[in-house]
C-alpha atoms as a PDB file:
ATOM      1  CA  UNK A   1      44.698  40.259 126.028  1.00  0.00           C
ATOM      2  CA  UNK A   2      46.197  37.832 128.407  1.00  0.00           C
ATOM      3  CA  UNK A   3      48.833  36.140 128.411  1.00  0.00           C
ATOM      4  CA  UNK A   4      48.096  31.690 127.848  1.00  0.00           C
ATOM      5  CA  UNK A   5      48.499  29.861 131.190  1.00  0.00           C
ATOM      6  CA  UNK A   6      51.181  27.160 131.628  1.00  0.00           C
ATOM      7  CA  UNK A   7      47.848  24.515 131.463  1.00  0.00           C
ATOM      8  CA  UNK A   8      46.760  26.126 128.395  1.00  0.00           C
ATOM      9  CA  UNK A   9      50.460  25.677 126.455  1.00  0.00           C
ATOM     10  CA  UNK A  10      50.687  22.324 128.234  1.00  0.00           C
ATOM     11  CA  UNK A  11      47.174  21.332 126.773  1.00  0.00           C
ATOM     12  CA  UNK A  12      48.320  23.029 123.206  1.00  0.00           C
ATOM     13  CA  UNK A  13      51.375  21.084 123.109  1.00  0.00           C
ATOM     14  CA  UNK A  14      50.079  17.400 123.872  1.00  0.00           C
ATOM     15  CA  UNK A  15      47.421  18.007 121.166  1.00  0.00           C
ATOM     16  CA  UNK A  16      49.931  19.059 118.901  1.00  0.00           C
ATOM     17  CA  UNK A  17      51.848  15.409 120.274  1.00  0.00           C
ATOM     18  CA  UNK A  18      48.940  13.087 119.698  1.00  0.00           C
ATOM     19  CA  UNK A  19      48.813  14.750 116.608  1.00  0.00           C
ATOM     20  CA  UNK A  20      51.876  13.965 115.705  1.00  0.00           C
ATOM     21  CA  UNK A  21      51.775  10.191 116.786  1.00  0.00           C
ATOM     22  CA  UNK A  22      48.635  10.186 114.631  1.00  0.00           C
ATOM     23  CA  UNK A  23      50.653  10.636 111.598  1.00  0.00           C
ATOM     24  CA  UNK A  24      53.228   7.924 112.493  1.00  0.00           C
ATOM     25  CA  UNK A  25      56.192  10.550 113.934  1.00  0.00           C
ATOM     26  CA  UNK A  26      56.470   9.056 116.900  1.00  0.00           C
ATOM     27  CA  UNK A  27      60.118  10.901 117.301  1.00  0.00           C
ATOM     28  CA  UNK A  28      58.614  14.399 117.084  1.00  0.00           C
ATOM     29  CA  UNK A  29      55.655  13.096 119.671  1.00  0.00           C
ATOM     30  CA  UNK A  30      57.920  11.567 121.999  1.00  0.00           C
ATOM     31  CA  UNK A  31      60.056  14.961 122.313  1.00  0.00           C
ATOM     32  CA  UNK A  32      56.591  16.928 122.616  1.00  0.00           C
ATOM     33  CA  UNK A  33      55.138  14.647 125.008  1.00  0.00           C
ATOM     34  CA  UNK A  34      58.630  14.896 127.130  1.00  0.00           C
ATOM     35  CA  UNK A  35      58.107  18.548 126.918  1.00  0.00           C
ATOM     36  CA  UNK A  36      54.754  18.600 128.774  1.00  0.00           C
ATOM     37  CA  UNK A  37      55.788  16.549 131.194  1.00  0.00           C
ATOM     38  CA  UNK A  38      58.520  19.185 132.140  1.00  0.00           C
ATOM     39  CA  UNK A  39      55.988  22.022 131.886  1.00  0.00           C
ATOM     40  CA  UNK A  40      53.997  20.666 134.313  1.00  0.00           C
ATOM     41  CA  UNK A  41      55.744  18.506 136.654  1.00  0.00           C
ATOM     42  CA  UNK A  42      52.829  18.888 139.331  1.00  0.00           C
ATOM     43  CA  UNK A  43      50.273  18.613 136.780  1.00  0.00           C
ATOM     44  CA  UNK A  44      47.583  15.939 135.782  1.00  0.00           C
ATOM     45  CA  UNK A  45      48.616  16.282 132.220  1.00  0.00           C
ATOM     46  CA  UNK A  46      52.673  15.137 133.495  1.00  0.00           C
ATOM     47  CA  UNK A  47      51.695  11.616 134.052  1.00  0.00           C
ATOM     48  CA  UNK A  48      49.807  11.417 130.633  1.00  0.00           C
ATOM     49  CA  UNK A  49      52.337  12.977 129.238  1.00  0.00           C
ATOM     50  CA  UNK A  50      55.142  10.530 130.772  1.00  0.00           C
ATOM     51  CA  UNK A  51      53.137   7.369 129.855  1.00  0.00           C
ATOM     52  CA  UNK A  52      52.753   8.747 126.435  1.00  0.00           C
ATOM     53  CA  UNK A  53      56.114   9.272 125.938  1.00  0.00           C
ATOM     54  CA  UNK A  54      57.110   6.249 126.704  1.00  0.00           C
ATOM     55  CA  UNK A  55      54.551   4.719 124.157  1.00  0.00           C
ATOM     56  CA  UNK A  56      56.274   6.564 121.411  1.00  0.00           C
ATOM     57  CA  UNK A  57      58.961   5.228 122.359  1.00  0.00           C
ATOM     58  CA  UNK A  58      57.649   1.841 121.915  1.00  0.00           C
ATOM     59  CA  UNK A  59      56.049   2.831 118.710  1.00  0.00           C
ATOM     60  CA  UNK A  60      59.218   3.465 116.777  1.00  0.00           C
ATOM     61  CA  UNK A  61      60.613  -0.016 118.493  1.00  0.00           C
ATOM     62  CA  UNK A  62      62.892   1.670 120.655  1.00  0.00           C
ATOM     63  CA  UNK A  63      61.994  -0.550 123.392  1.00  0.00           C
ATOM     64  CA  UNK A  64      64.804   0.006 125.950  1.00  0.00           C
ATOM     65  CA  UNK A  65      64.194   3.627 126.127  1.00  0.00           C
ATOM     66  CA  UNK A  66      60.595   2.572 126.450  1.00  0.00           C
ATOM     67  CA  UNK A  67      61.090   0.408 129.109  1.00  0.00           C
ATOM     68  CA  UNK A  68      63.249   3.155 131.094  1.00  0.00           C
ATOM     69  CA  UNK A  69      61.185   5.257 130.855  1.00  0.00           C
ATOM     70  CA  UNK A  70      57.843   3.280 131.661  1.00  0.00           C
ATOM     71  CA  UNK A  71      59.971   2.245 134.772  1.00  0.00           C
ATOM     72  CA  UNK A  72      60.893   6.002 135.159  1.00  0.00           C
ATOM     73  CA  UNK A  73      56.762   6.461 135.436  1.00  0.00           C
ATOM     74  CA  UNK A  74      56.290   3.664 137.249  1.00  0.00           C
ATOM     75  CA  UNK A  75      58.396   4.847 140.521  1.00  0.00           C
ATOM     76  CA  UNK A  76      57.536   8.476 139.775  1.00  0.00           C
ATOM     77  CA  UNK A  77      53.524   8.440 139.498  1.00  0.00           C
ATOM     78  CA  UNK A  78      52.929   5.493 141.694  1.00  0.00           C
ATOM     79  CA  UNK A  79      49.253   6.564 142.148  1.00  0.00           C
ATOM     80  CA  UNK A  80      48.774   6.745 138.655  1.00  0.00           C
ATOM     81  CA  UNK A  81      45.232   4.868 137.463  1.00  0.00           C
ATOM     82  CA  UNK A  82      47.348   3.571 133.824  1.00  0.00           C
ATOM     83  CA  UNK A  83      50.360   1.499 136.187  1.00  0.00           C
ATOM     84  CA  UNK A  84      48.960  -1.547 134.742  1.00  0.00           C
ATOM     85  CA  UNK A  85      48.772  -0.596 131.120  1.00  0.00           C
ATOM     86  CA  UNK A  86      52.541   0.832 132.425  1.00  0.00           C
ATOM     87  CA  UNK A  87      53.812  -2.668 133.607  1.00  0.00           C
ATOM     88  CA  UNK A  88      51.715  -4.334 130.186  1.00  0.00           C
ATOM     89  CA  UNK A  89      53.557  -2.258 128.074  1.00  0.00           C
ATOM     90  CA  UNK A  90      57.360  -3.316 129.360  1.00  0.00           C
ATOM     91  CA  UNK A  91      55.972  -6.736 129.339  1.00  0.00           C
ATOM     92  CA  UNK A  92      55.308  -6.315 125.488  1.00  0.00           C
ATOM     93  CA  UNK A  93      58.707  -4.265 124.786  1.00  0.00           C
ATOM     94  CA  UNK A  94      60.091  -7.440 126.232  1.00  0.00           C
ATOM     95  CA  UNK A  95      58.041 -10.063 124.286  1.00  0.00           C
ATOM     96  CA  UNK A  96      58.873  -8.330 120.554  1.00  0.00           C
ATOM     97  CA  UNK A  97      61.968  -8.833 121.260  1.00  0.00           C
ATOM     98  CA  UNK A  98      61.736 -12.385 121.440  1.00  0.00           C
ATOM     99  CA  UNK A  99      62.517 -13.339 117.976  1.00  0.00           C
ATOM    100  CA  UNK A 100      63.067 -17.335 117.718  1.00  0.00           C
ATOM    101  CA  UNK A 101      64.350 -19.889 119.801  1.00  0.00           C
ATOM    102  CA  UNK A 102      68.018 -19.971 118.665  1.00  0.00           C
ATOM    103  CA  UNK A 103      68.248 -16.326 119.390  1.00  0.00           C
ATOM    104  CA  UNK A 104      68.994 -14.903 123.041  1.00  0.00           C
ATOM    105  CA  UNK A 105      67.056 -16.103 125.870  1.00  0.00           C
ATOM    106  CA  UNK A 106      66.453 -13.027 127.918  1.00  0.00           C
ATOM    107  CA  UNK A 107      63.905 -10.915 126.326  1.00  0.00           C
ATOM    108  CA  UNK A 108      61.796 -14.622 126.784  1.00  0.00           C
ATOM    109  CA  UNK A 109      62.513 -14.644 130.419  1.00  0.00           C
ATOM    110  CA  UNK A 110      62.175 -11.103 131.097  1.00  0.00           C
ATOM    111  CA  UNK A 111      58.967 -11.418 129.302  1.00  0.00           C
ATOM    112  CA  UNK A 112      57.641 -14.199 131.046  1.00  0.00           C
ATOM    113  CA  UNK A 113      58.826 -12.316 134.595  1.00  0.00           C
ATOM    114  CA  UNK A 114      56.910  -9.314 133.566  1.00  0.00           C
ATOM    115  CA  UNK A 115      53.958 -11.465 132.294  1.00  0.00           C
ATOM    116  CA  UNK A 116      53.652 -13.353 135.184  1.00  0.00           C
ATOM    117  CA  UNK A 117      53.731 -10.627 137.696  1.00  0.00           C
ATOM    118  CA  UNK A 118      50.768  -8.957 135.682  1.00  0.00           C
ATOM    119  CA  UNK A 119      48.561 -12.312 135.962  1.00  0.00           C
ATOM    120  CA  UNK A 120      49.144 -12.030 139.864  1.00  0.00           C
ATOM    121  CA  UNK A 121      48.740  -8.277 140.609  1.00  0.00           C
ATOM    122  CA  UNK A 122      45.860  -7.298 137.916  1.00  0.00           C
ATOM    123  CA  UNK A 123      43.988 -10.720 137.241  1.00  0.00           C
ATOM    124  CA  UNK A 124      40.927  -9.729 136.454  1.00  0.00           C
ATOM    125  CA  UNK A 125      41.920  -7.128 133.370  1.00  0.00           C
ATOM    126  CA  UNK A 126      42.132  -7.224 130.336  1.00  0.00           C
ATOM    127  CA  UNK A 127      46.227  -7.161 130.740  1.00  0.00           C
ATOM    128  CA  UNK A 128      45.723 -10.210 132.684  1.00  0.00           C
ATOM    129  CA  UNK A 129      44.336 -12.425 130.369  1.00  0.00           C
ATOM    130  CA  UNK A 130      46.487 -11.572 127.413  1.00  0.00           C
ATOM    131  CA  UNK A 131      49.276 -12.328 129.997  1.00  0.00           C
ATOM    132  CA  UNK A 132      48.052 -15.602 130.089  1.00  0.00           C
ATOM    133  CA  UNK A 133      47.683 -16.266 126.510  1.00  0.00           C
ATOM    134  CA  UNK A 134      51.634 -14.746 125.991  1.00  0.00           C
ATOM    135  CA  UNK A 135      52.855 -17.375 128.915  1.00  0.00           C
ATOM    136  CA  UNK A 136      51.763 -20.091 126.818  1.00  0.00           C
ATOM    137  CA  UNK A 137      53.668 -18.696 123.307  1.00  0.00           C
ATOM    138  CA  UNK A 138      56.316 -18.022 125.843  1.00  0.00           C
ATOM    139  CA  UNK A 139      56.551 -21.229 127.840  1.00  0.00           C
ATOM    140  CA  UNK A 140      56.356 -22.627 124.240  1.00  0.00           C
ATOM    141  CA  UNK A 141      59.177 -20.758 122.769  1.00  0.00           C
ATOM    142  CA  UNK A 142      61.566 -22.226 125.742  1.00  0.00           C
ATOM    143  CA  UNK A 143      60.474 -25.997 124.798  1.00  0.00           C
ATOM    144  CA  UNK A 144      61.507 -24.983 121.318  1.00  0.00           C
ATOM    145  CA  UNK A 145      65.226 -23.909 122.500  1.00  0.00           C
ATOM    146  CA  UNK A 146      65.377 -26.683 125.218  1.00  0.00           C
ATOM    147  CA  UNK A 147      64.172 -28.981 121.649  1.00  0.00           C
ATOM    148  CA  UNK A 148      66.949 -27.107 119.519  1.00  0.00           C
ATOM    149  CA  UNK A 149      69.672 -27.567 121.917  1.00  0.00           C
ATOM    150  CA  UNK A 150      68.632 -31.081 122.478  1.00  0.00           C
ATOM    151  CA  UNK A 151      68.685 -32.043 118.625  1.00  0.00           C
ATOM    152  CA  UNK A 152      72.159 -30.528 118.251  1.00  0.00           C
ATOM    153  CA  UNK A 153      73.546 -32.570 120.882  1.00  0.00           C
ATOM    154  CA  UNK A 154      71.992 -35.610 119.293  1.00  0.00           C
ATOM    155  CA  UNK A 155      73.124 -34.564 115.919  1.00  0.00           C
ATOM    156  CA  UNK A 156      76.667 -34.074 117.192  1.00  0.00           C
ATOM    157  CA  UNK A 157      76.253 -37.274 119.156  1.00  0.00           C
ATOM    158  CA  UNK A 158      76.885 -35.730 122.556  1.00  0.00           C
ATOM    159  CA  UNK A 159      73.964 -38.066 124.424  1.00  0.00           C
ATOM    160  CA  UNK A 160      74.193 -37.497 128.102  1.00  0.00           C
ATOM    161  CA  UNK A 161      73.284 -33.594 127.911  1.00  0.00           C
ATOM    162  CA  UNK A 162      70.603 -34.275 124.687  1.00  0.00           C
ATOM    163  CA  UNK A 163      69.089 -36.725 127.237  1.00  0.00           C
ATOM    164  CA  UNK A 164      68.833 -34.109 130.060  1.00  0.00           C
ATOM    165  CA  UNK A 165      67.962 -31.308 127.410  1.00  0.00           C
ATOM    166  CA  UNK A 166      64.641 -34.047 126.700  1.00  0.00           C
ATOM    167  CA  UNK A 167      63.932 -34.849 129.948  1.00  0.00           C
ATOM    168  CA  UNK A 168      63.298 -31.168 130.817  1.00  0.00           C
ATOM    169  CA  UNK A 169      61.176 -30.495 128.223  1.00  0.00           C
ATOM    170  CA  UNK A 170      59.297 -33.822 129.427  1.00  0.00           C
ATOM    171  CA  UNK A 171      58.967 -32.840 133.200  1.00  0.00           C
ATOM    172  CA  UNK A 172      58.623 -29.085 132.740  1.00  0.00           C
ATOM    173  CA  UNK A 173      57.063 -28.732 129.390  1.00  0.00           C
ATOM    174  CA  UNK A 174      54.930 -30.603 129.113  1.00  0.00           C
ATOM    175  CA  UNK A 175      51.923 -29.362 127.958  1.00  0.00           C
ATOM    176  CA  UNK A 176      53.060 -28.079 125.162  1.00  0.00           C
ATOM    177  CA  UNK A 177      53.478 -29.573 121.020  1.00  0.00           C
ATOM    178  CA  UNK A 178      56.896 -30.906 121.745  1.00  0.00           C
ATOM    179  CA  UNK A 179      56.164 -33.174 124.014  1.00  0.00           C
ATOM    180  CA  UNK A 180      55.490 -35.981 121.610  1.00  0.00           C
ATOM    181  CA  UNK A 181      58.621 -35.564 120.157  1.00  0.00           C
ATOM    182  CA  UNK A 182      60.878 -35.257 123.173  1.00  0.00           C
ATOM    183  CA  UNK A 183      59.030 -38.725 124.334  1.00  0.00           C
ATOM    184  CA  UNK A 184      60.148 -40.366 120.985  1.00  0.00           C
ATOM    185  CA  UNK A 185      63.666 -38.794 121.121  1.00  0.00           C
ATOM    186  CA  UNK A 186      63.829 -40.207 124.882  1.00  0.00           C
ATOM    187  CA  UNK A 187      62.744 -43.982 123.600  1.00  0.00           C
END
């Protein structure tokens, strides 16, 4: 009887990972995956391993450890055939975090960033045109908070900087629904 070869544990232990992430413990699959990827560092299985990781990660909507660690993959397995579905994924980490326009601003441009340097590198895949359906939520969700900031200046009668907040939306928005009523606001 011999002895299993690292590839053959390696092999065992993803299964028992996508397994795992098949019955919604993403936690338990993360670790597993992680543990692969350390077993075979050299290995083909490392990079799966890494990329799935990182999707458990996103799974359980921890999406900063996600996006580490899809980085982490990106710089480590730069020949890997999945770095698009790598830079897709940190896009979308980014964009459900985006929760309404009154809320923080970054995770919409850091989304945007990311979504926009996937239309330019991978255009013709699937990755790029779902980019270019989230730029347009996304360019929509900043007329929104350029809108919301404008109507509180108006409302607390602060008309210089509503004007400028409307004018933005006018010039650099404008292909979106709030044009209309940043034209009216402006009259």
């Amino acid at each position: 009887i011999s002895e299993p070869t690292e590839e053959e544990i390696a092999t065992k232990i993803y299964i028992e990972a996508v397994e795992a992430l098949k019955k919604g413990d993403a936690f338990y699959a993360g670790k597993k995956f992680k543990e692969v990827e350390i077993l075979m560092p050299q290995g083909e299985w490392a990079s799966k391993a890494s990329l799935m990781a990182s999707y458990s990660d996103y799974s359980r909507n921890a999406y900063t450890n996600a996006i580490f660690n899809l980085e982490r993959h990106i710089s480590i397995y730069p020949a890997d055939k999945n770095i698009p579905y790598a830079h897709y994924l940190i896009a979308i980490c980014y964009y459900e975090q985006i929760l309404d326009e009154k809320k923080d601003l970054q995770p919409l441009l850091s989304a945007k960033k990311k979504f926009e340097f996937i239309m330019k590198t991978y255009p013709d895949t699937d990755y790029g045109t779902d980019a270019r359906f989230k730029i347009d939520l996304i360019v929509d969700q900043l007329a929104a908070k350029e809108m919301s900031i404008a109507r509180f200046y108006m409302k607390t009668e602060k008309w210089i900087p509503a004007l400028n907040r409307l004018k933005l939306v006018v010039e650099k928005y404008d292909t979106t629904v709030f044009i209309e009523e940043a034209l009216h606001r402006l009259v």
